[in-house]
C-alpha atoms as a PDB file:
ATOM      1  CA  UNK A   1     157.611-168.120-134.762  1.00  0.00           C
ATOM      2  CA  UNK A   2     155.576-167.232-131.524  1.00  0.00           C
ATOM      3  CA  UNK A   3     156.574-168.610-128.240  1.00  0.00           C
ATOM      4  CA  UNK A   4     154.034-168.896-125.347  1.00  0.00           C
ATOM      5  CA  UNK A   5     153.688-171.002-122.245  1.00  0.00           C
ATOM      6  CA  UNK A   6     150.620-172.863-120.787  1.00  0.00           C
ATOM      7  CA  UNK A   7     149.578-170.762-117.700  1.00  0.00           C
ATOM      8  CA  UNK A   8     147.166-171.339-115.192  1.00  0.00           C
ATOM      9  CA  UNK A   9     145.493-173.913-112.845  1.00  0.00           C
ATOM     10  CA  UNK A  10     145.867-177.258-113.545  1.00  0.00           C
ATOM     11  CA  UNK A  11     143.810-179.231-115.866  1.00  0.00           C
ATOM     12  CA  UNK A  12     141.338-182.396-115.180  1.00  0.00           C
ATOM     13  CA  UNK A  13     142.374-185.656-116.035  1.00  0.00           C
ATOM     14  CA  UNK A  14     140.176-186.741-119.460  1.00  0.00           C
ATOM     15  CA  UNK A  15     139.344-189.309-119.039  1.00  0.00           C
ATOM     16  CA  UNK A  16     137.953-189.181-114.630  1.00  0.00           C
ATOM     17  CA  UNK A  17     137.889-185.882-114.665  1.00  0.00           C
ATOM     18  CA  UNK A  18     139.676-185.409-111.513  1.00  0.00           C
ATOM     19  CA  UNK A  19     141.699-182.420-111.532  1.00  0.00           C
ATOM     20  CA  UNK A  20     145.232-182.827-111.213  1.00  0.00           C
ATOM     21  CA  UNK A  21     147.969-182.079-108.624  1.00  0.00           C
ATOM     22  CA  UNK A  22     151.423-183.081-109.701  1.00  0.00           C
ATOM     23  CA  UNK A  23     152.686-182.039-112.738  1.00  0.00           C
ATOM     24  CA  UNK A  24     154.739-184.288-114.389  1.00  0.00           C
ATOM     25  CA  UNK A  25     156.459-182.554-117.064  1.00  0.00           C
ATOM     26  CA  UNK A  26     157.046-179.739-119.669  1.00  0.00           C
ATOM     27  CA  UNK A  27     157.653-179.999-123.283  1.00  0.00           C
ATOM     28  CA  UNK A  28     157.557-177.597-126.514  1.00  0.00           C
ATOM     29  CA  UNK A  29     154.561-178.547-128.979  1.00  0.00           C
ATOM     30  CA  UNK A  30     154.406-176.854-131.988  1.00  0.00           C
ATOM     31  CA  UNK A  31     150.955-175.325-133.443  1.00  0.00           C
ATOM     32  CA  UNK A  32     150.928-174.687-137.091  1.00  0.00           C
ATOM     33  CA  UNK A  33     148.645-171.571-137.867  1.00  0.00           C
ATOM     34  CA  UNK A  34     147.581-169.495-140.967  1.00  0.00           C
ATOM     35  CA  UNK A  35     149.756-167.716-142.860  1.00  0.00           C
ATOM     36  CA  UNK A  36     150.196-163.630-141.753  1.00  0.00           C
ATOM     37  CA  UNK A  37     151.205-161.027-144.376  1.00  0.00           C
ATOM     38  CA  UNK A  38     152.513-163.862-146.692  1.00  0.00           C
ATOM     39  CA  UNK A  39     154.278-165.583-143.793  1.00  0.00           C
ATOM     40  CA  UNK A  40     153.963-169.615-142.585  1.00  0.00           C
ATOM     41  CA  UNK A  41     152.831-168.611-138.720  1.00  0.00           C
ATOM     42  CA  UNK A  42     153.936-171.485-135.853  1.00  0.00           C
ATOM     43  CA  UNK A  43     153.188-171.126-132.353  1.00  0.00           C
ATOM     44  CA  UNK A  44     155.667-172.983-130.359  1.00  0.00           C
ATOM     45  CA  UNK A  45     153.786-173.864-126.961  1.00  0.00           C
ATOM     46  CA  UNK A  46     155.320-174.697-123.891  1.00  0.00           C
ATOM     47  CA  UNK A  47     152.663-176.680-122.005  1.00  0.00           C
ATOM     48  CA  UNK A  48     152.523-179.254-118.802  1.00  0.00           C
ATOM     49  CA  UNK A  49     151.788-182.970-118.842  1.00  0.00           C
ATOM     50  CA  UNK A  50     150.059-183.858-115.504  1.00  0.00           C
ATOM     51  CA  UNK A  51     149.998-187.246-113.481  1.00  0.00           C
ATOM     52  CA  UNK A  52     146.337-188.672-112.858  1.00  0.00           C
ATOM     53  CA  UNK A  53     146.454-189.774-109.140  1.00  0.00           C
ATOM     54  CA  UNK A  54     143.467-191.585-109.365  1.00  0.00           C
ATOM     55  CA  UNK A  55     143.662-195.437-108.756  1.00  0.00           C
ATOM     56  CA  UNK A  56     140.940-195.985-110.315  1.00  0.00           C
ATOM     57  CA  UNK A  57     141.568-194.090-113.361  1.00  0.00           C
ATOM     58  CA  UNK A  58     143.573-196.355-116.145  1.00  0.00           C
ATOM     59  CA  UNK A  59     145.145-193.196-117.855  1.00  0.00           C
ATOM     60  CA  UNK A  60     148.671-192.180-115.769  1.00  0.00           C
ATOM     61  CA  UNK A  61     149.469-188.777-117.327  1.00  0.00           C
ATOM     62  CA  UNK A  62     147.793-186.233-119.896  1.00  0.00           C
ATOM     63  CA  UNK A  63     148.586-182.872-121.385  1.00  0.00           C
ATOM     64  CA  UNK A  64     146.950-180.106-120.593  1.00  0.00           C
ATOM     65  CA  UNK A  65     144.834-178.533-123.767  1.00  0.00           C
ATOM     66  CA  UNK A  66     144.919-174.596-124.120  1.00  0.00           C
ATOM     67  CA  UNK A  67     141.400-173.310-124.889  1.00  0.00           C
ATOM     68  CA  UNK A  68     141.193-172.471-128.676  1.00  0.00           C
ATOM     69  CA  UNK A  69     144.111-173.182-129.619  1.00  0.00           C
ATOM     70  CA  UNK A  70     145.243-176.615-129.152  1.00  0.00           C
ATOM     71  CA  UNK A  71     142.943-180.132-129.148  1.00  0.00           C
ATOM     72  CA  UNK A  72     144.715-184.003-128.246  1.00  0.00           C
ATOM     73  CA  UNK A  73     146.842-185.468-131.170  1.00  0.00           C
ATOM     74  CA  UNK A  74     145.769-182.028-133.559  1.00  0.00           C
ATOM     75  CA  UNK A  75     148.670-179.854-135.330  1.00  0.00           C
ATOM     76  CA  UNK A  76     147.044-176.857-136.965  1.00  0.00           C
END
């Protein structure tokens, strides 16, 4: 198992696109990956679920999406 941690500025809401300010959380998410030297390889990611301050905007929160590596609602 490989633990890492969501780092940098915050991400854009998906669906405005308004980039976010508050964050509203933290939670593990686990990322299954391809097996090394025989081995089942899971990434356990720390990352940040944001609040969408736009009153216009229907969606309230959203996690943020490291690049290459993780995609909304995907496990491996």
């Amino acid at each position: 198992m490989i633990d890492a941690a969501g780092c940098g500025p915050p991400g854009t809401c998906p669906q405005c696109q308004h980039p976010a300010a508050r964050i509203h959380s933290r939670y593990w998410r686990q990322v299954a990956g391809l097996p090394v030297g025989g081995h089942r390889m899971i990434v356990r990611l720390r990352v940040r679920r944001f609040f969408c301050d736009q009153g216009q905007c229907r969606r309230r929160t959203f996690v943020e999406q490291v690049a290459g590596l993780t995609e909304p609602r995907r496990r491996c």
